[in-house]
C-alpha atoms as a PDB file:
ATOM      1  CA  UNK A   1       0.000   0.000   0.000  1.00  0.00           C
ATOM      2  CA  UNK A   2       1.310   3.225  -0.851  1.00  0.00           C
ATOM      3  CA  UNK A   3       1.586   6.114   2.079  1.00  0.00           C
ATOM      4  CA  UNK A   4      -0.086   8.857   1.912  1.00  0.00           C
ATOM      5  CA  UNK A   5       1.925  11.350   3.972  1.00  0.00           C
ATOM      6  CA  UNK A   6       0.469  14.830   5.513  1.00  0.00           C
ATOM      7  CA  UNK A   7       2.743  18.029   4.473  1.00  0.00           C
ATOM      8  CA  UNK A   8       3.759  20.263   7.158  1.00  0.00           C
ATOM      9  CA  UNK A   9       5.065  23.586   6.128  1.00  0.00           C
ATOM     10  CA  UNK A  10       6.767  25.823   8.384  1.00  0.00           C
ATOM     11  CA  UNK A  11       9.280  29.165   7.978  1.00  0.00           C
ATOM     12  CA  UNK A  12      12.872  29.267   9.120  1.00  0.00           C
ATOM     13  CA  UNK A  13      14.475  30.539  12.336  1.00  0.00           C
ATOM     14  CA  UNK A  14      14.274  34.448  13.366  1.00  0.00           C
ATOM     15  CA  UNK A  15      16.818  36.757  11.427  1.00  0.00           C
ATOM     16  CA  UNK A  16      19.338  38.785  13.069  1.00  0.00           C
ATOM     17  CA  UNK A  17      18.758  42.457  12.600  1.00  0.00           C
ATOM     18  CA  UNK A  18      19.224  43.842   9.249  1.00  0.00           C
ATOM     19  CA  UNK A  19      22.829  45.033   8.092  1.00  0.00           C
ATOM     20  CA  UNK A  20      23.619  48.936   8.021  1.00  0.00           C
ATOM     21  CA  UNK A  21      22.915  48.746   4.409  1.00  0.00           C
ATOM     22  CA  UNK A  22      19.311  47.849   5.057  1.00  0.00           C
ATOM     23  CA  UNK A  23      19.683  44.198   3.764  1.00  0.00           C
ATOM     24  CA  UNK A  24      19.089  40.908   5.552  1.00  0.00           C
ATOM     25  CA  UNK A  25      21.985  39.344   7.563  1.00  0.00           C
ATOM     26  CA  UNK A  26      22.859  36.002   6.606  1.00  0.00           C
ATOM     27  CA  UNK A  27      22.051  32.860   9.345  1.00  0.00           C
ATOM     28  CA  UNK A  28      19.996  32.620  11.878  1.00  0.00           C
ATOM     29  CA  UNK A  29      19.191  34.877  14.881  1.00  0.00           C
ATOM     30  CA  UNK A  30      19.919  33.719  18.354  1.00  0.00           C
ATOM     31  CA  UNK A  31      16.174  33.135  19.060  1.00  0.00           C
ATOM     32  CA  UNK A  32      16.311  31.511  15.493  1.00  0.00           C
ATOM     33  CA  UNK A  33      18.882  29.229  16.917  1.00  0.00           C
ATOM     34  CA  UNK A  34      17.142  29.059  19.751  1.00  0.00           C
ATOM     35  CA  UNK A  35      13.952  27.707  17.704  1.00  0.00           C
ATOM     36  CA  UNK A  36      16.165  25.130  15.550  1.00  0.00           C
ATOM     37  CA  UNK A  37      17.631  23.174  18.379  1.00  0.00           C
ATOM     38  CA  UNK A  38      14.233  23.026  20.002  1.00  0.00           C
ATOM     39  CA  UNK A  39      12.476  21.796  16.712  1.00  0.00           C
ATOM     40  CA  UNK A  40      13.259  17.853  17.823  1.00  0.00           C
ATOM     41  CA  UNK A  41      11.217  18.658  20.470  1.00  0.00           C
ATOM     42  CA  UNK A  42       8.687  19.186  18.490  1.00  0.00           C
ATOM     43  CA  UNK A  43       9.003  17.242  15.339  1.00  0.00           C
ATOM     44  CA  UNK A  44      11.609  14.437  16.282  1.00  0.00           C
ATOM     45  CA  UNK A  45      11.770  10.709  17.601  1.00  0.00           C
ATOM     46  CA  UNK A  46       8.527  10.001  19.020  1.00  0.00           C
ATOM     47  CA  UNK A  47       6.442  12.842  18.112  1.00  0.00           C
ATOM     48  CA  UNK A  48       3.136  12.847  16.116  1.00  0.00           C
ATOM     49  CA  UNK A  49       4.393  14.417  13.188  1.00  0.00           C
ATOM     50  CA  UNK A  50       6.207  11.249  12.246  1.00  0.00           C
ATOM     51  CA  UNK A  51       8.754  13.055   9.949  1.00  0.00           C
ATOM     52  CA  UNK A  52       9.909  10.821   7.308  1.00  0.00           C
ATOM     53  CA  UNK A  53      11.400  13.389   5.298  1.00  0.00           C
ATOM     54  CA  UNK A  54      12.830  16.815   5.449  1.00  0.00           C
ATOM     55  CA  UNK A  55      12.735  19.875   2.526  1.00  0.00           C
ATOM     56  CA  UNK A  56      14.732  23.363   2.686  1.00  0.00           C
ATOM     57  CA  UNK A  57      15.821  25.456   0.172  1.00  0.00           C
ATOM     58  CA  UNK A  58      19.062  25.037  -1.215  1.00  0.00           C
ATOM     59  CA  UNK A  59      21.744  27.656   0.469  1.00  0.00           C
ATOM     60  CA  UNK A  60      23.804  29.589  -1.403  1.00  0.00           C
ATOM     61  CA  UNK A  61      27.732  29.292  -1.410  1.00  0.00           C
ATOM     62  CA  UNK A  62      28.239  32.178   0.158  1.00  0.00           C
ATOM     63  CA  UNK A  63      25.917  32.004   3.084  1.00  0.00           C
ATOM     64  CA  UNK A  64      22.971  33.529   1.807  1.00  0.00           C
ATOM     65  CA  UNK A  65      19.229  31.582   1.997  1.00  0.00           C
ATOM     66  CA  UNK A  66      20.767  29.064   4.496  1.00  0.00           C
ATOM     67  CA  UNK A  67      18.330  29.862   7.269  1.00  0.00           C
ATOM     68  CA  UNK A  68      15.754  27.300   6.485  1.00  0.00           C
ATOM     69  CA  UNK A  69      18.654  24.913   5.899  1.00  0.00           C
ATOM     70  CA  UNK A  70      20.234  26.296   9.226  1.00  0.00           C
ATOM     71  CA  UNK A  71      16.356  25.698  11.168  1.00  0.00           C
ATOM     72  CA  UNK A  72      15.958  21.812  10.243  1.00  0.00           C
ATOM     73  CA  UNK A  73      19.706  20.835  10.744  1.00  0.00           C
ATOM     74  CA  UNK A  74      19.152  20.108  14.405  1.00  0.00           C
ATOM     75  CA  UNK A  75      15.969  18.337  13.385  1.00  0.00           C
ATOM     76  CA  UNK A  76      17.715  15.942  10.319  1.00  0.00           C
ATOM     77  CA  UNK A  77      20.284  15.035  13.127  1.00  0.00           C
ATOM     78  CA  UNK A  78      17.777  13.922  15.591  1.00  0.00           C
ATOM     79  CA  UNK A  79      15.788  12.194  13.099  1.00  0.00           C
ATOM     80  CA  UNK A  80      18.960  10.462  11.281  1.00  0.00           C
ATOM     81  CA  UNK A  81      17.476  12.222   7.851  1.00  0.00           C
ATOM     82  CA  UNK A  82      19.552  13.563   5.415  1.00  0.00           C
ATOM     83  CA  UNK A  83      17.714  17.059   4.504  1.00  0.00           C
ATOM     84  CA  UNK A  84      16.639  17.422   0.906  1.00  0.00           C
ATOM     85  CA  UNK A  85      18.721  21.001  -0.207  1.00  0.00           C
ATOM     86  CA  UNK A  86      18.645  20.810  -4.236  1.00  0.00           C
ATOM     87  CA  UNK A  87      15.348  22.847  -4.753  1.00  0.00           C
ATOM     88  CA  UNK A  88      15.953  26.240  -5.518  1.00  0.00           C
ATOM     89  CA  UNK A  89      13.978  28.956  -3.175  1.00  0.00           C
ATOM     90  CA  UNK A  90      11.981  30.385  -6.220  1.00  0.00           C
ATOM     91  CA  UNK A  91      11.452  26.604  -7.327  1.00  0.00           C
ATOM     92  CA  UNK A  92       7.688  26.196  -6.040  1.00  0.00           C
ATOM     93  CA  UNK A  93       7.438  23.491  -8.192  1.00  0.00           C
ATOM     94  CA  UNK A  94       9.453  21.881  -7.721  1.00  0.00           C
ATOM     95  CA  UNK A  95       9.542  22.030  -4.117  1.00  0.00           C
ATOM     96  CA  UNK A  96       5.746  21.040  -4.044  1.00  0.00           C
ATOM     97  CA  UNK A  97       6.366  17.928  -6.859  1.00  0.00           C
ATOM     98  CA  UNK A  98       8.850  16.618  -3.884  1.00  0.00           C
ATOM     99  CA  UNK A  99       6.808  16.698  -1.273  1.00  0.00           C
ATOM    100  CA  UNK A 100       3.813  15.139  -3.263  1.00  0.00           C
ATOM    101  CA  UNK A 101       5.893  12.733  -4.817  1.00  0.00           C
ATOM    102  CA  UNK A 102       7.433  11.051  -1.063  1.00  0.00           C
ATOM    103  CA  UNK A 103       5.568   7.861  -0.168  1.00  0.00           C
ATOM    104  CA  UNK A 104       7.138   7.435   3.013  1.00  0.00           C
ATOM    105  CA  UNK A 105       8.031   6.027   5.517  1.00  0.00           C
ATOM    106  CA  UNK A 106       6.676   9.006   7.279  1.00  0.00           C
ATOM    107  CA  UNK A 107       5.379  12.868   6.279  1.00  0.00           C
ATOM    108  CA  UNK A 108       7.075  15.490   5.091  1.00  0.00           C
ATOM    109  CA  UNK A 109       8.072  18.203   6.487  1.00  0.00           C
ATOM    110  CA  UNK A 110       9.214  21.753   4.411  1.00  0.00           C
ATOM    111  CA  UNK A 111      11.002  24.839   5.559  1.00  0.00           C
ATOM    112  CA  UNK A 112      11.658  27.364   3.269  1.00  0.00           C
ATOM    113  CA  UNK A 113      11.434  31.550   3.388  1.00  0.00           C
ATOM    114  CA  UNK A 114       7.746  32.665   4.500  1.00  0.00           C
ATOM    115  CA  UNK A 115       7.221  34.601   0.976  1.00  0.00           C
ATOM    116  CA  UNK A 116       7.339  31.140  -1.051  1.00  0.00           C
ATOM    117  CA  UNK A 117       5.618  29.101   1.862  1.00  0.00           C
ATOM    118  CA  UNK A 118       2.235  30.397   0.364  1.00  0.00           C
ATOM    119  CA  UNK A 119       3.628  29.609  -3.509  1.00  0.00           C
ATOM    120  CA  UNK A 120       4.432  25.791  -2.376  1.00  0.00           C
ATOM    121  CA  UNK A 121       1.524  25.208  -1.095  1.00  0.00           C
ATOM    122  CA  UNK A 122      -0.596  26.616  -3.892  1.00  0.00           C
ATOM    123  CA  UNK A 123       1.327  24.673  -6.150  1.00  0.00           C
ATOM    124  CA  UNK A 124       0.678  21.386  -4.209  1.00  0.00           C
ATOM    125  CA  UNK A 125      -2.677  22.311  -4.918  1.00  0.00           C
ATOM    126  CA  UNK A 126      -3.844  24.182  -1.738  1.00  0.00           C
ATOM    127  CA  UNK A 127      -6.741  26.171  -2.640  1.00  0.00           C
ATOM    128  CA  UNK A 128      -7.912  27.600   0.836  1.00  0.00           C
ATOM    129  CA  UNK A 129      -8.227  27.215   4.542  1.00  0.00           C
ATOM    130  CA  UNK A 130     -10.627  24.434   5.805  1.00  0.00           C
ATOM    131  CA  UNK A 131     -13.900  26.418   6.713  1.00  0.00           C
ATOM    132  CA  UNK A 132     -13.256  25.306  10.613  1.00  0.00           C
ATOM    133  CA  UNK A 133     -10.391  27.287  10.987  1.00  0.00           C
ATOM    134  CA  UNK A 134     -12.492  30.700  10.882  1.00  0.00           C
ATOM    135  CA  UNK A 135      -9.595  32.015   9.312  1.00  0.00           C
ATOM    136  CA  UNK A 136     -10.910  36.000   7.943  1.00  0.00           C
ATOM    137  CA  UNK A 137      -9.739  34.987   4.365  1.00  0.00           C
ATOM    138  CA  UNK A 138      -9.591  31.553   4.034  1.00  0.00           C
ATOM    139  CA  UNK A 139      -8.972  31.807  -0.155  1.00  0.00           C
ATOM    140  CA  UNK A 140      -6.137  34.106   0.533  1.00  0.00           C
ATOM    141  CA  UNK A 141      -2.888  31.540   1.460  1.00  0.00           C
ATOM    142  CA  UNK A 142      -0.468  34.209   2.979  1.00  0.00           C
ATOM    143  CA  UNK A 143       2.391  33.319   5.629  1.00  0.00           C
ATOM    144  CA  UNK A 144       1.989  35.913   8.404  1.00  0.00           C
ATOM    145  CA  UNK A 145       5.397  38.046   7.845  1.00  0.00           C
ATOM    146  CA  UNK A 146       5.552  38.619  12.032  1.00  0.00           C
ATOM    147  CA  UNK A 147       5.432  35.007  12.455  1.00  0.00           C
ATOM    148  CA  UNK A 148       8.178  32.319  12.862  1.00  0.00           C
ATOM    149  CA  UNK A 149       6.227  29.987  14.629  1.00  0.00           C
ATOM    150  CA  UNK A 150       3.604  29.091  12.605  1.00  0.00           C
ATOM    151  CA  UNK A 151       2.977  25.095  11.337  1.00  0.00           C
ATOM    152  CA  UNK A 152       0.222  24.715   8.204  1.00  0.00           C
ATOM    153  CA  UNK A 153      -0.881  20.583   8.285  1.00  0.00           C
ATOM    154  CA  UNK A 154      -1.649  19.913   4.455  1.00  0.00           C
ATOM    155  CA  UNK A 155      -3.364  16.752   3.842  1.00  0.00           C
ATOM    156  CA  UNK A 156      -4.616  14.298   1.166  1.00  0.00           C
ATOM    157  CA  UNK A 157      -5.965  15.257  -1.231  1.00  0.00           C
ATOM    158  CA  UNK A 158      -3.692  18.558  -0.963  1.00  0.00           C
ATOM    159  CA  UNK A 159      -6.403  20.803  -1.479  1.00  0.00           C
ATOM    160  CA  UNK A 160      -6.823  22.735   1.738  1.00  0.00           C
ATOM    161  CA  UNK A 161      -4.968  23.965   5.179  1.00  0.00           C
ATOM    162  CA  UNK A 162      -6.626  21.325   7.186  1.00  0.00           C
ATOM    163  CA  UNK A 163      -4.352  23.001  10.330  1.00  0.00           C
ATOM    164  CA  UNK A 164      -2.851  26.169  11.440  1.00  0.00           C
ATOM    165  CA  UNK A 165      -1.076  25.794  15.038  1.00  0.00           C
ATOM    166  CA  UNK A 166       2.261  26.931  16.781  1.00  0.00           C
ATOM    167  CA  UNK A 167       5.953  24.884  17.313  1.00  0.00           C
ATOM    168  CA  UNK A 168       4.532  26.014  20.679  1.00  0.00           C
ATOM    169  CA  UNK A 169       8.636  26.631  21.871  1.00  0.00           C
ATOM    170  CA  UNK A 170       8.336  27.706  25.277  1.00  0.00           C
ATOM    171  CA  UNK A 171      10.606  31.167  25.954  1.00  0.00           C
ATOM    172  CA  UNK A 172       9.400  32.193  21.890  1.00  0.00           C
ATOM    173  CA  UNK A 173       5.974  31.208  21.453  1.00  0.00           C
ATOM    174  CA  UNK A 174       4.061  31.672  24.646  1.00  0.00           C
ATOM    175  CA  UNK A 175       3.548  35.454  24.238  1.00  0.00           C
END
């Protein structure tokens, strides 16, 4: 019988504060750090999410889009999974073909920059919010941009947020 595994999405660790120049700094943030070594907690051995397989952007050479490489590392390690880095961060496609295509053992879980998370999950076929979620516009699929936190469950047949909760990481998420 072929799996049919649930796709969580989630954004990257915090940023440290923008450069002089006005552009981002590369890496993670100490509270993003602080996030990626607490996401076994929440996704590894033993946990509901049953992660079976890991997506993040692929980093550049020289440091830059590493974060949601940097966020899952701790995770991969935990897990004993090798993190699946060859998508490019504008490749929506191609980052929702690889999630759609795993069959397990396990779901799927995909970090990438909050501005694509929405793109991905469109083009796995997302189409709204489920109705339950009382979201205020459940046909608009936006990331919130103050958010880090945030963990959208995607289901079969792909064609809805069935879920919208928090990592819940005490010391970042609990106000």
């Amino acid at each position: 019988m072929v799996a049919t595994p649930i796709i969580y999405l989630i954004r990257h660790g915090e940023k440290p504060p923008k450069l002089p120049n006005g552009e981002d700094a590369d890496g993670l943030s100490a509270q993003g750090l602080e996030r990626a070594n607490a996401l076994p907690q929440v996704f590894g051995k033993g946990s509901l999410y049953n992660i079976g397989h890991i997506l993040a952007e692929h980093p550049k050479k020289d440091g830059n889009r590493s974060r949601p490489y940097d966020t899952v590392l701790p995770l991969s390690k935990n897990l004993g999974l090798t993190i699946n880095d060859t998508i490019d961060r504008d490749d929506v496609d191609g980052a929702a073909k690889a999630a759609k295509v795993w069959t397990g053992p396990g779901n799927v879980l995909v970090c990438w920059e909050h501005g694509e998370l929405a793109k991905i999950a469109e083009a796995i076929g997302v189409k709204n919010f489920a109705k339950d979620l009382n979201v205020e516009h459940p046909k608009k699929i936006k990331y919130p941009s103050d958010r880090f936190d945030i963990i959208w469950t995607v289901t079969k047949p792909y064609d809805e947020i069935v879920a919208v909760t928090s990592e819940g990481i005490k010391g970042l998420d609990d106000g």
